[in-house]
PDB file of N, CA and C in Angstrom:
ATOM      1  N   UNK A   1      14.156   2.645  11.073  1.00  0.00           N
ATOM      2  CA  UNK A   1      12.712   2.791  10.925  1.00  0.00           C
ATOM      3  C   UNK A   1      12.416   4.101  10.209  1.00  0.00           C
ATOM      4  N   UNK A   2      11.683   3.959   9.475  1.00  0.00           N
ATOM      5  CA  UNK A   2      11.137   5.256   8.851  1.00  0.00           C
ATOM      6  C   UNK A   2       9.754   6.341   9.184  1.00  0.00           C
ATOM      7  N   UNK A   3      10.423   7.579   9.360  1.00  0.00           N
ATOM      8  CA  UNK A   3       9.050   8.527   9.900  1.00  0.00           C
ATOM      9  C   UNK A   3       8.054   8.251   9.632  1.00  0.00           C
ATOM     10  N   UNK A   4       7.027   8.659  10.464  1.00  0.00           N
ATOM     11  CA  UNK A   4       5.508   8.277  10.270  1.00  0.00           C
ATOM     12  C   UNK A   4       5.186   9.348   9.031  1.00  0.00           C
ATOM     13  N   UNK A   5       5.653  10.198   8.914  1.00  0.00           N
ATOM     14  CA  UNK A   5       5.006  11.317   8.088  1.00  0.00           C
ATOM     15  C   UNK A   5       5.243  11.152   6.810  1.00  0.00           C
ATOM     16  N   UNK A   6       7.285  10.427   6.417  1.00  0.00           N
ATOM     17  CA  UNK A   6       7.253   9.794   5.342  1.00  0.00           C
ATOM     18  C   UNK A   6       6.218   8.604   5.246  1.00  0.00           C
ATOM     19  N   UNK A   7       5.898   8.081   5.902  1.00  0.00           N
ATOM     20  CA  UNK A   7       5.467   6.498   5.977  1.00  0.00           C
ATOM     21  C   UNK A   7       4.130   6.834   5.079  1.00  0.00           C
ATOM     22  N   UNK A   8       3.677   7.605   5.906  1.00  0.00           N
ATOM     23  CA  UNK A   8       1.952   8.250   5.196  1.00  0.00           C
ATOM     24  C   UNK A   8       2.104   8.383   3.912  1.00  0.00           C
ATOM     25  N   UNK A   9       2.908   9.156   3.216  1.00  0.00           N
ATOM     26  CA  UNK A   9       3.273   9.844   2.049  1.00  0.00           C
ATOM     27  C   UNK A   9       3.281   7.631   0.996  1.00  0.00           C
ATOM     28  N   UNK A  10       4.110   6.904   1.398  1.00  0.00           N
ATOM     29  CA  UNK A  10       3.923   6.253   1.195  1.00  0.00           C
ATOM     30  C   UNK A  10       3.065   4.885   1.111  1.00  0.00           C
ATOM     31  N   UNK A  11       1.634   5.190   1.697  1.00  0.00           N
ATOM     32  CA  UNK A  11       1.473   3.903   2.198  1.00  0.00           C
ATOM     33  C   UNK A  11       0.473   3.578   0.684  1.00  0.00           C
ATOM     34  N   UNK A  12      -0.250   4.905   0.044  1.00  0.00           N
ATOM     35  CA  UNK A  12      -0.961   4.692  -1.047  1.00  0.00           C
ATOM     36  C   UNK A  12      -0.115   3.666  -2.415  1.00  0.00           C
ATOM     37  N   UNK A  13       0.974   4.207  -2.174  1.00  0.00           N
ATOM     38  CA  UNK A  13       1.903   3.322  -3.083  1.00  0.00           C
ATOM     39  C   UNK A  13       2.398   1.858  -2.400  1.00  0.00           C
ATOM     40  N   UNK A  14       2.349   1.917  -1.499  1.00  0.00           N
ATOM     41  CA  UNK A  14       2.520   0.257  -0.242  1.00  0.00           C
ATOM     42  C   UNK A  14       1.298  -0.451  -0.758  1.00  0.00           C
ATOM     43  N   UNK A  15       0.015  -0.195  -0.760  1.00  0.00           N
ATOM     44  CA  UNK A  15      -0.924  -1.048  -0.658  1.00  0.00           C
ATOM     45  C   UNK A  15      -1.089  -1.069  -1.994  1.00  0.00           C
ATOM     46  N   UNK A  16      -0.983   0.203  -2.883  1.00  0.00           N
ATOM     47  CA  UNK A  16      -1.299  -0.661  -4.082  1.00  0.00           C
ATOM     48  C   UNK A  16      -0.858  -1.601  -5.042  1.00  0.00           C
ATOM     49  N   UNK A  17       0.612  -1.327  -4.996  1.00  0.00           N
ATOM     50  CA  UNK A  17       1.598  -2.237  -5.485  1.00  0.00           C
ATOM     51  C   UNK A  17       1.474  -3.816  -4.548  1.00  0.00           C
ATOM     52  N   UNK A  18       1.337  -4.220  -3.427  1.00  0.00           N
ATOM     53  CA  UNK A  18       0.717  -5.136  -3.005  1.00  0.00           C
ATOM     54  C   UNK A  18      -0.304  -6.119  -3.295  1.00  0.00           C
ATOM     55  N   UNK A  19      -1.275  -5.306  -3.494  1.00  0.00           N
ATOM     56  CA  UNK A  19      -2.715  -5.782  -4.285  1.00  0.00           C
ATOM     57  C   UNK A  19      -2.612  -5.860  -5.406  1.00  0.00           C
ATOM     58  N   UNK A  20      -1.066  -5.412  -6.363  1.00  0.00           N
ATOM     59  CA  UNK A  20      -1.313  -5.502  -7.825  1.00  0.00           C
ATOM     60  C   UNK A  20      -1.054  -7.138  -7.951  1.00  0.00           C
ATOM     61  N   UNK A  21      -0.517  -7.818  -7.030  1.00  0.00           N
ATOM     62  CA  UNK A  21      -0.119  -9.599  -6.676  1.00  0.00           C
ATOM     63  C   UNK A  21      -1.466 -10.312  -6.717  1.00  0.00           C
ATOM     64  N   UNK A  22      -2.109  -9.674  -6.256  1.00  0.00           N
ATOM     65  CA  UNK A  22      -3.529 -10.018  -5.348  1.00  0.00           C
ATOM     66  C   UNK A  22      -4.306  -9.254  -4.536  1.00  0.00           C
ATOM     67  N   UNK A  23      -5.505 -10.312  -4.591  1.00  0.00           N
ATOM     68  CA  UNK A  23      -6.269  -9.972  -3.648  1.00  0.00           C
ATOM     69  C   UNK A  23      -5.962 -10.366  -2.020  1.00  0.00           C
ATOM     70  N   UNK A  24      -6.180  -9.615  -1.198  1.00  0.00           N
ATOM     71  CA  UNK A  24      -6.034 -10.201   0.257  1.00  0.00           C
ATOM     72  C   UNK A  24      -6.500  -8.976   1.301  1.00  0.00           C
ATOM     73  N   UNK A  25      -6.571  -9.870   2.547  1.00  0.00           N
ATOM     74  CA  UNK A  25      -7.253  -8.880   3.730  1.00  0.00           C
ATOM     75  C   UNK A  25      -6.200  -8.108   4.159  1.00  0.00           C
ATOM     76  N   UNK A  26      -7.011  -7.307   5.179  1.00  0.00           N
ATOM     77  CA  UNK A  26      -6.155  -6.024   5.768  1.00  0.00           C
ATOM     78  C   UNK A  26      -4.860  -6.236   6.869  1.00  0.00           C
ATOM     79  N   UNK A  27      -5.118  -7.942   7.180  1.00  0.00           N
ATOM     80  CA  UNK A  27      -3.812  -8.156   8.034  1.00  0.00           C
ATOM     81  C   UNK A  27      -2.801  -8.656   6.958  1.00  0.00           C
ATOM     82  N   UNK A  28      -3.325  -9.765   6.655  1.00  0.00           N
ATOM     83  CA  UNK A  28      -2.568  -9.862   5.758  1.00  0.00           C
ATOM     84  C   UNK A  28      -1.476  -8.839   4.522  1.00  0.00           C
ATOM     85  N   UNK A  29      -2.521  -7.638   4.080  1.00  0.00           N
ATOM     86  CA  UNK A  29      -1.671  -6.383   3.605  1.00  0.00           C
ATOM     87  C   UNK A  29      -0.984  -6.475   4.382  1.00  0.00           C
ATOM     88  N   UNK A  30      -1.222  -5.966   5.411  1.00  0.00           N
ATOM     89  CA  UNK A  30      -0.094  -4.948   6.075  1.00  0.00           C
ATOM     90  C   UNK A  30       0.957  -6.190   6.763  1.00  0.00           C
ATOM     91  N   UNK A  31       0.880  -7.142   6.843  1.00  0.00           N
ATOM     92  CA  UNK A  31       1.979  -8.363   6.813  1.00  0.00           C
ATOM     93  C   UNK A  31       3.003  -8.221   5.943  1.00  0.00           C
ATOM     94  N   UNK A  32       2.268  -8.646   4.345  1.00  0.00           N
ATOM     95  CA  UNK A  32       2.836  -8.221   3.524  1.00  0.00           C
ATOM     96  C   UNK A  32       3.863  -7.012   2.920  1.00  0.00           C
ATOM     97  N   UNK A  33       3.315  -5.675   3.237  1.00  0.00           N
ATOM     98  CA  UNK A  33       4.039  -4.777   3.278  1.00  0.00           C
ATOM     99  C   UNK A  33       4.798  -4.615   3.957  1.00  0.00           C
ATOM    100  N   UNK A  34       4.923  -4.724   5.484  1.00  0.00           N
ATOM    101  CA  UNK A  34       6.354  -5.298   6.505  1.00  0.00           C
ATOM    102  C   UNK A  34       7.006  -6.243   5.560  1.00  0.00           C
ATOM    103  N   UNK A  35       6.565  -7.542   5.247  1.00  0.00           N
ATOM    104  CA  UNK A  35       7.856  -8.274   4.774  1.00  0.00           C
ATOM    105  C   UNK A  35       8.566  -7.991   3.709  1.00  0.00           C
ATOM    106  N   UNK A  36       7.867  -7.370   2.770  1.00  0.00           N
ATOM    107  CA  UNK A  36       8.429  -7.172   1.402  1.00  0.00           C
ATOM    108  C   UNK A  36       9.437  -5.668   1.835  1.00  0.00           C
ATOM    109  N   UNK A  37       9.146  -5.085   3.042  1.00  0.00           N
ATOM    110  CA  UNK A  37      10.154  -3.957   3.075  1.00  0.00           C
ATOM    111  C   UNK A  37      11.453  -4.494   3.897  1.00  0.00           C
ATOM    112  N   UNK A  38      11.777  -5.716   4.472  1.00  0.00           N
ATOM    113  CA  UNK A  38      12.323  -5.977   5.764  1.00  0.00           C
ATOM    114  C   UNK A  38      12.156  -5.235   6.709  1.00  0.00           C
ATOM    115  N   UNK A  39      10.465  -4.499   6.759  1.00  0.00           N
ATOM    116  CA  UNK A  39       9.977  -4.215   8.041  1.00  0.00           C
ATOM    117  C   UNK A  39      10.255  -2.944   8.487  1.00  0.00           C
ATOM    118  N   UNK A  40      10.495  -2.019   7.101  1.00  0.00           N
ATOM    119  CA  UNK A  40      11.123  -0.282   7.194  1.00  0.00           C
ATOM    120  C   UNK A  40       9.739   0.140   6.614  1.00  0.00           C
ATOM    121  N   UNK A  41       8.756  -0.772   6.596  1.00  0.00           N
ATOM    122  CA  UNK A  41       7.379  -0.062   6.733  1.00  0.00           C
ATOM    123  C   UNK A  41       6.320  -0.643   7.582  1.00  0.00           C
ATOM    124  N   UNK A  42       5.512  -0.490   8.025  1.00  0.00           N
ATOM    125  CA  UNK A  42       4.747  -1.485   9.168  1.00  0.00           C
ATOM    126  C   UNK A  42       3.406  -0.180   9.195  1.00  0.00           C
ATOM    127  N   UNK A  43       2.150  -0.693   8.954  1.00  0.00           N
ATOM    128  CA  UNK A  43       1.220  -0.063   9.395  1.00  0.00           C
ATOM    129  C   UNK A  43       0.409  -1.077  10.389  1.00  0.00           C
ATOM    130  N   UNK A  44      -0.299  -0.121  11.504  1.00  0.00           N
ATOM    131  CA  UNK A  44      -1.288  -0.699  12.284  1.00  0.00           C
ATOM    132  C   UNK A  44      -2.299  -0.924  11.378  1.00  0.00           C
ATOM    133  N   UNK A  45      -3.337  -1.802  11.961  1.00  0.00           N
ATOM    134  CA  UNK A  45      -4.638  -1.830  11.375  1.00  0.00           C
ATOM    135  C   UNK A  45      -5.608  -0.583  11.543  1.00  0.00           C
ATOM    136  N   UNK A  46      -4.882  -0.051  12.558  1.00  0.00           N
ATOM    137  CA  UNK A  46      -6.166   1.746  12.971  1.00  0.00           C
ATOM    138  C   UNK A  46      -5.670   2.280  11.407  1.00  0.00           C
ATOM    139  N   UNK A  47      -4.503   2.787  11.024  1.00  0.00           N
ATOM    140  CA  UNK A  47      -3.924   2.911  10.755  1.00  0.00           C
ATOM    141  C   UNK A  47      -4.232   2.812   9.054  1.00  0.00           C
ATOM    142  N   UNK A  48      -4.010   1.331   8.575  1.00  0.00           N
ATOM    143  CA  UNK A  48      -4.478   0.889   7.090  1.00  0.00           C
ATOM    144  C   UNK A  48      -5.734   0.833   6.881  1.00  0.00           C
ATOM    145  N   UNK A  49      -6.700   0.110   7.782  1.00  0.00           N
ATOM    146  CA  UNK A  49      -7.889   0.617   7.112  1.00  0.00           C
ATOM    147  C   UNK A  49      -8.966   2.168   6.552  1.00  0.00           C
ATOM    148  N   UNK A  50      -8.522   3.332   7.447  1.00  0.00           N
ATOM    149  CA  UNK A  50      -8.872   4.525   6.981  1.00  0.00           C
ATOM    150  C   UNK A  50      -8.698   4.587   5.651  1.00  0.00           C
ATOM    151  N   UNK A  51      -7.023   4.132   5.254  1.00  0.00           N
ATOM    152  CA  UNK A  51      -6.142   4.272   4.023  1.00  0.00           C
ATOM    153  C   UNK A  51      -7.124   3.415   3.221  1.00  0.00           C
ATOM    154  N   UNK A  52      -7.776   1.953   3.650  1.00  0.00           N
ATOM    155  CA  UNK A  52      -8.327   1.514   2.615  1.00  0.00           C
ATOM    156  C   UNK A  52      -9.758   1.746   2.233  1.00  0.00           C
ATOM    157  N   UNK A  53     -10.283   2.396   3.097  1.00  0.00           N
ATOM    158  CA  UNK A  53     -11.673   2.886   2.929  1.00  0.00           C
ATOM    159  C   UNK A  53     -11.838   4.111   1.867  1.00  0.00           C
ATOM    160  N   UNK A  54     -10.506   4.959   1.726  1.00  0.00           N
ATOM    161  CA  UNK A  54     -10.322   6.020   1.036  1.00  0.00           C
ATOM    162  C   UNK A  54     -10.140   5.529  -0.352  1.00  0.00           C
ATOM    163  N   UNK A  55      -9.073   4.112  -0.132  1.00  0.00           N
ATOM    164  CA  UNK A  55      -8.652   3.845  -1.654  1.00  0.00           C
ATOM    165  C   UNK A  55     -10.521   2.851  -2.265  1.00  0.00           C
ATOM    166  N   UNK A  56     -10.836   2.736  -1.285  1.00  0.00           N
ATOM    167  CA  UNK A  56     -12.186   2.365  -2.202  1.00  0.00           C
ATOM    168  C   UNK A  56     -13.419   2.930  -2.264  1.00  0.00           C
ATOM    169  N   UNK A  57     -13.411   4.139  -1.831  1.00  0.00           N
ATOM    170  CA  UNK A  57     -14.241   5.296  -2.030  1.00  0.00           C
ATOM    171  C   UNK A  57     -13.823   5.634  -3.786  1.00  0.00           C
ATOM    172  N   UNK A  58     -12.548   6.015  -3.605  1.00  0.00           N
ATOM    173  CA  UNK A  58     -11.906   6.305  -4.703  1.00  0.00           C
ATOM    174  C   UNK A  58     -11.687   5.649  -6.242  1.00  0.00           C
ATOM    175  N   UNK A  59     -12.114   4.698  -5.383  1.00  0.00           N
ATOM    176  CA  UNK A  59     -12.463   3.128  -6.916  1.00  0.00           C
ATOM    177  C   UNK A  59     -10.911   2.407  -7.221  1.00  0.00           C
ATOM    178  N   UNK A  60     -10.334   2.428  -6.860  1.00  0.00           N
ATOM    179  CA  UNK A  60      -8.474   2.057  -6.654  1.00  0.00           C
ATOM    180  C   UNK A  60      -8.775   0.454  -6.313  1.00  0.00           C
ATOM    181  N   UNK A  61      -9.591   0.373  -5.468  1.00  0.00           N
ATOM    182  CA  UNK A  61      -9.697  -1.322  -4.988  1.00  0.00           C
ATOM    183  C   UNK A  61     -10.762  -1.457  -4.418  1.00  0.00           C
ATOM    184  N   UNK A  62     -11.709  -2.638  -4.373  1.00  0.00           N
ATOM    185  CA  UNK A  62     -12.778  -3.230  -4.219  1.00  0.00           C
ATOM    186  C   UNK A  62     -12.689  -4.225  -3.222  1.00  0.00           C
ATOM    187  N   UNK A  63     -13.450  -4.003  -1.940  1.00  0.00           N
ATOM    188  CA  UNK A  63     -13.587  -4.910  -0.758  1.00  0.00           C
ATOM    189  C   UNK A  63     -14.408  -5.756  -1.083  1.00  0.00           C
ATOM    190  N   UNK A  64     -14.426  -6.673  -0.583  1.00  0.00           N
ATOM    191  CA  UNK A  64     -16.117  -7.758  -0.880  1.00  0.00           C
ATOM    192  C   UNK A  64     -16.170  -8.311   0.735  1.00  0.00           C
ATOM    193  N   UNK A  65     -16.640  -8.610   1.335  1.00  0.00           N
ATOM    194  CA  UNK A  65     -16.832  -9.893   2.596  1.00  0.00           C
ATOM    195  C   UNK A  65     -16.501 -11.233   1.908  1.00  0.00           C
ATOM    196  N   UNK A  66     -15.755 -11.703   3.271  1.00  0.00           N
ATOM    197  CA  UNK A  66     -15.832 -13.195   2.717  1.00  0.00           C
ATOM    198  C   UNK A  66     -16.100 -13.785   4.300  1.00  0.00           C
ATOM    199  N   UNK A  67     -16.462 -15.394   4.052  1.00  0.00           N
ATOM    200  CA  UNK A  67     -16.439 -15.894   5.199  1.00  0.00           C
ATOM    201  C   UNK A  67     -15.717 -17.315   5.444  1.00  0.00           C
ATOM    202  N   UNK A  68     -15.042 -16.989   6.185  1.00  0.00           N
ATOM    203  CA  UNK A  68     -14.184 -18.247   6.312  1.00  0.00           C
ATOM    204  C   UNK A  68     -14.766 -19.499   6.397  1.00  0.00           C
ATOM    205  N   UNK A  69     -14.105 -20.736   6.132  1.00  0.00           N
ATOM    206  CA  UNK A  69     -14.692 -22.114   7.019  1.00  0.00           C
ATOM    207  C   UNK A  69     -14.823 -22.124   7.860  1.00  0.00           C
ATOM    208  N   UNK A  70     -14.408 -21.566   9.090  1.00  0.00           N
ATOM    209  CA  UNK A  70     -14.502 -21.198  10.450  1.00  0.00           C
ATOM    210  C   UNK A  70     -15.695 -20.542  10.636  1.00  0.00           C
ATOM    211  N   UNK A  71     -16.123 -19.542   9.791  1.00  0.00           N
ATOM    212  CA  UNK A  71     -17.386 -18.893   9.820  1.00  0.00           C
ATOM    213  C   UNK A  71     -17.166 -17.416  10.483  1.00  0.00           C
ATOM    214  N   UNK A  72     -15.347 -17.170   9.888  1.00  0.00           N
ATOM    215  CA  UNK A  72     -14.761 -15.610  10.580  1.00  0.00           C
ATOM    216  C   UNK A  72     -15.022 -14.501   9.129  1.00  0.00           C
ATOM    217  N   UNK A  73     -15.793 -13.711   9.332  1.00  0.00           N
ATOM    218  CA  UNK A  73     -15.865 -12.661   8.005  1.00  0.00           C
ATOM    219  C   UNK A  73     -14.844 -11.671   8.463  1.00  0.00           C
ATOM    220  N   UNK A  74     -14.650 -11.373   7.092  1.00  0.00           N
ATOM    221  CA  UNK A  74     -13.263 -10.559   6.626  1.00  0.00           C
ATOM    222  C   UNK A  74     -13.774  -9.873   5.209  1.00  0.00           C
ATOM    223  N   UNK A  75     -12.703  -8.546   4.972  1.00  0.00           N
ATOM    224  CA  UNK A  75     -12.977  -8.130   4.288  1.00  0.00           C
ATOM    225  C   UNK A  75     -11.910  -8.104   3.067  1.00  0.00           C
ATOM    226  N   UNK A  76     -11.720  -9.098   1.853  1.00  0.00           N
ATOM    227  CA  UNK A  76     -10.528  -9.014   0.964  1.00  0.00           C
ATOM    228  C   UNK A  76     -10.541  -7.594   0.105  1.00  0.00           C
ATOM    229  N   UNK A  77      -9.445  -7.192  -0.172  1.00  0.00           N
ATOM    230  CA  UNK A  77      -9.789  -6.212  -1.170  1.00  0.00           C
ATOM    231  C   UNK A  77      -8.789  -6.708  -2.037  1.00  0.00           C
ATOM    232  N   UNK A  78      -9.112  -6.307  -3.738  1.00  0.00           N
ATOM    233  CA  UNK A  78      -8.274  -6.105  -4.747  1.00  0.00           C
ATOM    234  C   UNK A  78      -8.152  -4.771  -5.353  1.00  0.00           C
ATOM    235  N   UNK A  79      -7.367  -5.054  -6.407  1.00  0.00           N
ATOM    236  CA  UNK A  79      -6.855  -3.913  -6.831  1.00  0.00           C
ATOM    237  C   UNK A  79      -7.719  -3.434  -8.038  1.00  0.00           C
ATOM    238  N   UNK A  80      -8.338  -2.667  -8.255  1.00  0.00           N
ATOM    239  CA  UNK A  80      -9.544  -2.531 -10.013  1.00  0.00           C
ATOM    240  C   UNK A  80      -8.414  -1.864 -10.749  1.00  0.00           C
ATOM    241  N   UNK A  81      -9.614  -2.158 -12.345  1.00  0.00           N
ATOM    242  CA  UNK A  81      -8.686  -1.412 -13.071  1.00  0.00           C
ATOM    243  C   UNK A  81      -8.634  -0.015 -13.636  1.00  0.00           C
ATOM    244  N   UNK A  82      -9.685   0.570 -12.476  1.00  0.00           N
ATOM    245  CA  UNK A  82      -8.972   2.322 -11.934  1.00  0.00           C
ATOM    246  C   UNK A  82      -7.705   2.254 -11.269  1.00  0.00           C
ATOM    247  N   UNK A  83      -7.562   1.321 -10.078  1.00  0.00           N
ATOM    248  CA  UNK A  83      -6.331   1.426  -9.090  1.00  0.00           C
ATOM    249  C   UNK A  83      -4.758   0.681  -9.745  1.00  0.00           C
ATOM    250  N   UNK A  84      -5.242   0.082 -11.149  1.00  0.00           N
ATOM    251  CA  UNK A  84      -4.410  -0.424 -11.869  1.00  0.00           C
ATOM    252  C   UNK A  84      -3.177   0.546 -12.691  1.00  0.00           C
ATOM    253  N   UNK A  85      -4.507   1.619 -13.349  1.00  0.00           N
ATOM    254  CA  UNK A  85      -4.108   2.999 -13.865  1.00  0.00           C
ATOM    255  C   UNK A  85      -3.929   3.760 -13.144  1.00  0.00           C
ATOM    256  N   UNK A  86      -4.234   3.889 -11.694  1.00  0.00           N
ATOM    257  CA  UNK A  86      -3.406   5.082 -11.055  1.00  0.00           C
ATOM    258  C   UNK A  86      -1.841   4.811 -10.535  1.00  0.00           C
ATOM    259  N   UNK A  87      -1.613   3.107 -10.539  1.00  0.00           N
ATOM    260  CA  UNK A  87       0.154   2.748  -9.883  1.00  0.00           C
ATOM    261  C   UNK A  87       0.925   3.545 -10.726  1.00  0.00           C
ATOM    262  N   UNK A  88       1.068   3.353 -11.648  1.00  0.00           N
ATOM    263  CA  UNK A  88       1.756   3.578 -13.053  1.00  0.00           C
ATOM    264  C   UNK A  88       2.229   5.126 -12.737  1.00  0.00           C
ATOM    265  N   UNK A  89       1.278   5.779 -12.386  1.00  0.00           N
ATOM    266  CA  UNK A  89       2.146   7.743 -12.327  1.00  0.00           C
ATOM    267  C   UNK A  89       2.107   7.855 -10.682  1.00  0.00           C
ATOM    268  N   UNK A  90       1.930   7.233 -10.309  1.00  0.00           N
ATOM    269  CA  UNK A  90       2.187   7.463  -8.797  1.00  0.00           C
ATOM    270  C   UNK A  90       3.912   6.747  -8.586  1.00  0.00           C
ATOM    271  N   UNK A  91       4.156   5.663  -8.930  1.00  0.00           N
ATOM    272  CA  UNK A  91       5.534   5.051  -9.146  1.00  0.00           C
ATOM    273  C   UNK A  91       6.075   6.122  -9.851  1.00  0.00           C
ATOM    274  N   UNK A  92       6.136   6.642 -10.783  1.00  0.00           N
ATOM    275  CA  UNK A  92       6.883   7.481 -11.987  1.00  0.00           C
ATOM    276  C   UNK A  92       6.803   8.925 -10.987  1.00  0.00           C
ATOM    277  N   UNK A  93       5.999   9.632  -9.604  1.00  0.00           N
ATOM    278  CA  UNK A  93       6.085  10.097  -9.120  1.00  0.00           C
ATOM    279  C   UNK A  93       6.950  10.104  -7.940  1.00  0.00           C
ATOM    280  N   UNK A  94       7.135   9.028  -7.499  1.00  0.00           N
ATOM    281  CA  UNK A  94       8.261   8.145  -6.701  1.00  0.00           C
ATOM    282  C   UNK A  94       9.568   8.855  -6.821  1.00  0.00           C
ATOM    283  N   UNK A  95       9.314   8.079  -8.514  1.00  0.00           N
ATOM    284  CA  UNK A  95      10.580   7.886  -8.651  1.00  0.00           C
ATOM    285  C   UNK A  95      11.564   9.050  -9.358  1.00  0.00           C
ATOM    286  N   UNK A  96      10.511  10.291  -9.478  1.00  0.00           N
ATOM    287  CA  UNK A  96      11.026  11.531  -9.756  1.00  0.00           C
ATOM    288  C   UNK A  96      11.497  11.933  -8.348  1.00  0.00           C
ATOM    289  N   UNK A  97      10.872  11.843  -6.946  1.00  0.00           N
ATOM    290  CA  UNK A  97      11.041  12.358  -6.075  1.00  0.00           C
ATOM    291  C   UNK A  97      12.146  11.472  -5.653  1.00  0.00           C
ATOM    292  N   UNK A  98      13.066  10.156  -5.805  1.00  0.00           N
ATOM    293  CA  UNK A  98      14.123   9.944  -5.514  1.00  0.00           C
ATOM    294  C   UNK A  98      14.709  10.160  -6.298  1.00  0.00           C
ATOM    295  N   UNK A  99      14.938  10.356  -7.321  1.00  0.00           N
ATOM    296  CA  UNK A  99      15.600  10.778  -7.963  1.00  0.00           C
ATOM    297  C   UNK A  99      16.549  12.409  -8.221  1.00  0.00           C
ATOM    298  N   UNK A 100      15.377  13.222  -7.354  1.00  0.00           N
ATOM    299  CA  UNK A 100      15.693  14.972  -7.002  1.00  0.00           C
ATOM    300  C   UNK A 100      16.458  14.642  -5.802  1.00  0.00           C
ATOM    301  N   UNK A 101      16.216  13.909  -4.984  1.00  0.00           N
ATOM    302  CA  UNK A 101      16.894  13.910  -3.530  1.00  0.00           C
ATOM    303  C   UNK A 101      18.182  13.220  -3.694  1.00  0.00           C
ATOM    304  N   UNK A 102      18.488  12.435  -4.318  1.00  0.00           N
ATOM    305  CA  UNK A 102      19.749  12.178  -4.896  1.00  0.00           C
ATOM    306  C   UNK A 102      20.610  12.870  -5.483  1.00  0.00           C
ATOM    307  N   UNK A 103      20.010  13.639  -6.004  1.00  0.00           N
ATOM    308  CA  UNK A 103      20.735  15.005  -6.809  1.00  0.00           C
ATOM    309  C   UNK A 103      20.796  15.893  -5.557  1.00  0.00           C
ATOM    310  N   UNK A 104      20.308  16.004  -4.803  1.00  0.00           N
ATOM    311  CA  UNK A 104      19.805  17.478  -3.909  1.00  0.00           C
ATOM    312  C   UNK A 104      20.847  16.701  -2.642  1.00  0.00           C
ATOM    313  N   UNK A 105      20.703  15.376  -2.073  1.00  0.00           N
ATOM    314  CA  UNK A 105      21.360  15.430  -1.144  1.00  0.00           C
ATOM    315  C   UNK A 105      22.810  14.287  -1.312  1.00  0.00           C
ATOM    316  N   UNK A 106      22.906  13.725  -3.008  1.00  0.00           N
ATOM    317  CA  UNK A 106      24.059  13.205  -2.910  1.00  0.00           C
ATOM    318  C   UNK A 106      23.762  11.842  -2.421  1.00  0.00           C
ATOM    319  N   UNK A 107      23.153  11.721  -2.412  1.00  0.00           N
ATOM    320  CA  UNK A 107      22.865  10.277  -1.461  1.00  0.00           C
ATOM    321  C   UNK A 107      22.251   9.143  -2.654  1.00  0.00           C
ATOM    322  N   UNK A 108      23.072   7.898  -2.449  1.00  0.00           N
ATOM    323  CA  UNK A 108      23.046   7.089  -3.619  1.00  0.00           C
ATOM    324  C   UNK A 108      22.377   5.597  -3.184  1.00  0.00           C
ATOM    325  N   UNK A 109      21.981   4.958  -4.115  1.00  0.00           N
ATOM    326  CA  UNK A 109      21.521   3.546  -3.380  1.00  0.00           C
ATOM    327  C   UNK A 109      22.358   2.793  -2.776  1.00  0.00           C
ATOM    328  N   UNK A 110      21.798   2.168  -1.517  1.00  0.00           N
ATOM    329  CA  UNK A 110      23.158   1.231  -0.962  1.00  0.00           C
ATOM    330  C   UNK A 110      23.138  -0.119  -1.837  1.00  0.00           C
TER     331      UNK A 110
END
């Protein structure tokens, strides 16, 4: 399992690369992001929504309401194409920072 403190550091890059697939709700994200990691990331819902209220303050992704056939409202968000242009150097930020720690601690992909 991975630290909460790394986890944080990552979750802006979790949800947006997620939403770059689609649109979808906040359980569903964070479903998603467990499965696509085999589950070496997992956010609560306390948890992801702060994260997503920030990323759409920020203009990164756009909530709308929807309402089910059931008549259950939810909130989908996607990804805009501010939050489109910010993946791009946030990944390339990533991937400078694994890339130093590999050098720094030797440690290679399994």
């Amino acid at each position: 399992m991975i630290a909460s403190g790394v986890k944080r550091g990552t979750a802006e890059l979790a949800v947006l690369s997620v939403l770059e697939e689609g649109p979808l709700h906040g359980y569903e994200l964070a479903r998603r992001i467990e499965e696509q990691t085999g589950g070496a990331l997992r956010f609560t819902l306390a948890s992801l929504y702060p994260l997503l209220y920030r990323l759409e303050n920020r203009g990164h992704i756009k909530g709308v309401w929807e309402t089910s056939d059931s008549g259950r409202r939810r909130r989908c968000y996607r990804l805009t194409s501010v939050g489109k242009k910010k993946l791009a150097p946030i990944r390339a930020e990533w991937s400078e920072l694994f890339r130093a720690l590999k050098r720094l601690t030797k440690v290679s992909h399994a």
